[in-house]
C-alpha atoms as a PDB file:
ATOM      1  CA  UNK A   1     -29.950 147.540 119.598  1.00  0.00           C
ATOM      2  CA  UNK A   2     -30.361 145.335 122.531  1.00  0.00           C
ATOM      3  CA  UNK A   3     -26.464 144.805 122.548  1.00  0.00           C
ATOM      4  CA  UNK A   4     -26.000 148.382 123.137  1.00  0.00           C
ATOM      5  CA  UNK A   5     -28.826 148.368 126.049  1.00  0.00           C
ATOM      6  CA  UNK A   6     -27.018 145.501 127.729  1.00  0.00           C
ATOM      7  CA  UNK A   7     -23.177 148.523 127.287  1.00  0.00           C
ATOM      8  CA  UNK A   8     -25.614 151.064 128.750  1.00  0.00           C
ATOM      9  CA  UNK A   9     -26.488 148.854 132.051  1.00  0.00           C
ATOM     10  CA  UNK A  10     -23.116 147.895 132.372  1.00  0.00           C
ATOM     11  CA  UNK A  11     -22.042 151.758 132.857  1.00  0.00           C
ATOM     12  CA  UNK A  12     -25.054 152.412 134.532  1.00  0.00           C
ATOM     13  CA  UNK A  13     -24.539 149.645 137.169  1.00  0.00           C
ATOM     14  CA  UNK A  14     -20.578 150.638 136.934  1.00  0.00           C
ATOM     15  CA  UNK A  15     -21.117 154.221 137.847  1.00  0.00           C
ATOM     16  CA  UNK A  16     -23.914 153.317 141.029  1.00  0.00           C
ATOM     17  CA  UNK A  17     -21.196 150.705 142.360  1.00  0.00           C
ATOM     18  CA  UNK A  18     -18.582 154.036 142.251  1.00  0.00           C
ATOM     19  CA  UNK A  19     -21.275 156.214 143.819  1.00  0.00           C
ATOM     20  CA  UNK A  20     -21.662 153.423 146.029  1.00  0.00           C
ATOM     21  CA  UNK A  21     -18.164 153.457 147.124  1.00  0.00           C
ATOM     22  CA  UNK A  22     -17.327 157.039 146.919  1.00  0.00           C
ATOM     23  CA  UNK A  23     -20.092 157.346 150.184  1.00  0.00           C
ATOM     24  CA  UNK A  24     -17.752 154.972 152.165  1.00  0.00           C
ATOM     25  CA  UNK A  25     -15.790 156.066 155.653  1.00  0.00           C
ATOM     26  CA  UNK A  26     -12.240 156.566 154.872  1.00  0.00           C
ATOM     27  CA  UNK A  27     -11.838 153.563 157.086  1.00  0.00           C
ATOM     28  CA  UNK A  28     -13.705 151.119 155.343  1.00  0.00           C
ATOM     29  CA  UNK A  29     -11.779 151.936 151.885  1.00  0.00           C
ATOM     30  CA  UNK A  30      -8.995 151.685 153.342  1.00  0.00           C
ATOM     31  CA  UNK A  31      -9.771 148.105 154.735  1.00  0.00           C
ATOM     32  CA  UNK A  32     -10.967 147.302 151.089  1.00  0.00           C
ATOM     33  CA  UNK A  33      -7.597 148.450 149.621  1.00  0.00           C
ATOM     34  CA  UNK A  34      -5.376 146.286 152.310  1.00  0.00           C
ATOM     35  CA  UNK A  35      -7.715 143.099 150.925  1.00  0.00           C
ATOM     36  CA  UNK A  36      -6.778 144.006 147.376  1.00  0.00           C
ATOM     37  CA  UNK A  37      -3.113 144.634 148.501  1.00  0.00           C
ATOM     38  CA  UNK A  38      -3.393 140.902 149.631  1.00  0.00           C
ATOM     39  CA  UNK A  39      -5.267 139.341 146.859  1.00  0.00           C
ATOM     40  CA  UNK A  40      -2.185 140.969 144.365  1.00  0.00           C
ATOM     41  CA  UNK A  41       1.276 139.792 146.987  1.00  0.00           C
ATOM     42  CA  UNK A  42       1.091 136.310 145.754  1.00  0.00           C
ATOM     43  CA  UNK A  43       1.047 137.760 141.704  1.00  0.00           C
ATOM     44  CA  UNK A  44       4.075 140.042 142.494  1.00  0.00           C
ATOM     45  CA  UNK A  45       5.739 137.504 143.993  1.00  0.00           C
ATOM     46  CA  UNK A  46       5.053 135.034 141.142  1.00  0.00           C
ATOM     47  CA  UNK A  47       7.076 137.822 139.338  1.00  0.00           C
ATOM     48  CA  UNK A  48       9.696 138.247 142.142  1.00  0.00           C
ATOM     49  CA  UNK A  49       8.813 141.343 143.144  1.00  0.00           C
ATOM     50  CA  UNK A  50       8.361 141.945 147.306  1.00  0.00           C
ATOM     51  CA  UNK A  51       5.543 143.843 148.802  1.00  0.00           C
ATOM     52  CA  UNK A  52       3.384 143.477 151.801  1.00  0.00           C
ATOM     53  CA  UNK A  53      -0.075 144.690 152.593  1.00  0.00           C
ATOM     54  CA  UNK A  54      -0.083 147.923 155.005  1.00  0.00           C
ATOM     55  CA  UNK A  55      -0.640 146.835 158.465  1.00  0.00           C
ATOM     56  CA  UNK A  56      -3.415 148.027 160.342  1.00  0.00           C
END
């Protein structure tokens, strides 16, 4: 049983972190989607594919 408790606080803390987000400014998420942008250009490119981040 204490397997399943440890599931349970995993979507528990998953959905607060989502709630969490959701009450963002458009701004912010939109600064937290450029750093993902950047974080995935070098894995693209390792697969020859060309993007850039948006430029703000």
């Amino acid at each position: 049983m204490e397997k399943f408790k440890k599931i349970e606080d995993l979507f528990k803390a998953k959905e607060a972190r989502r709630k969490e987000l959701a009450k963002l400014p458009i701004e912010e998420k939109v600064r937290i989607l450029v750093k993902l942008q950047k974080l995935a250009i070098p894995i693209l490119k390792s697969r020859g594919i060309k993007k850039e981040a948006w430029k703000l």
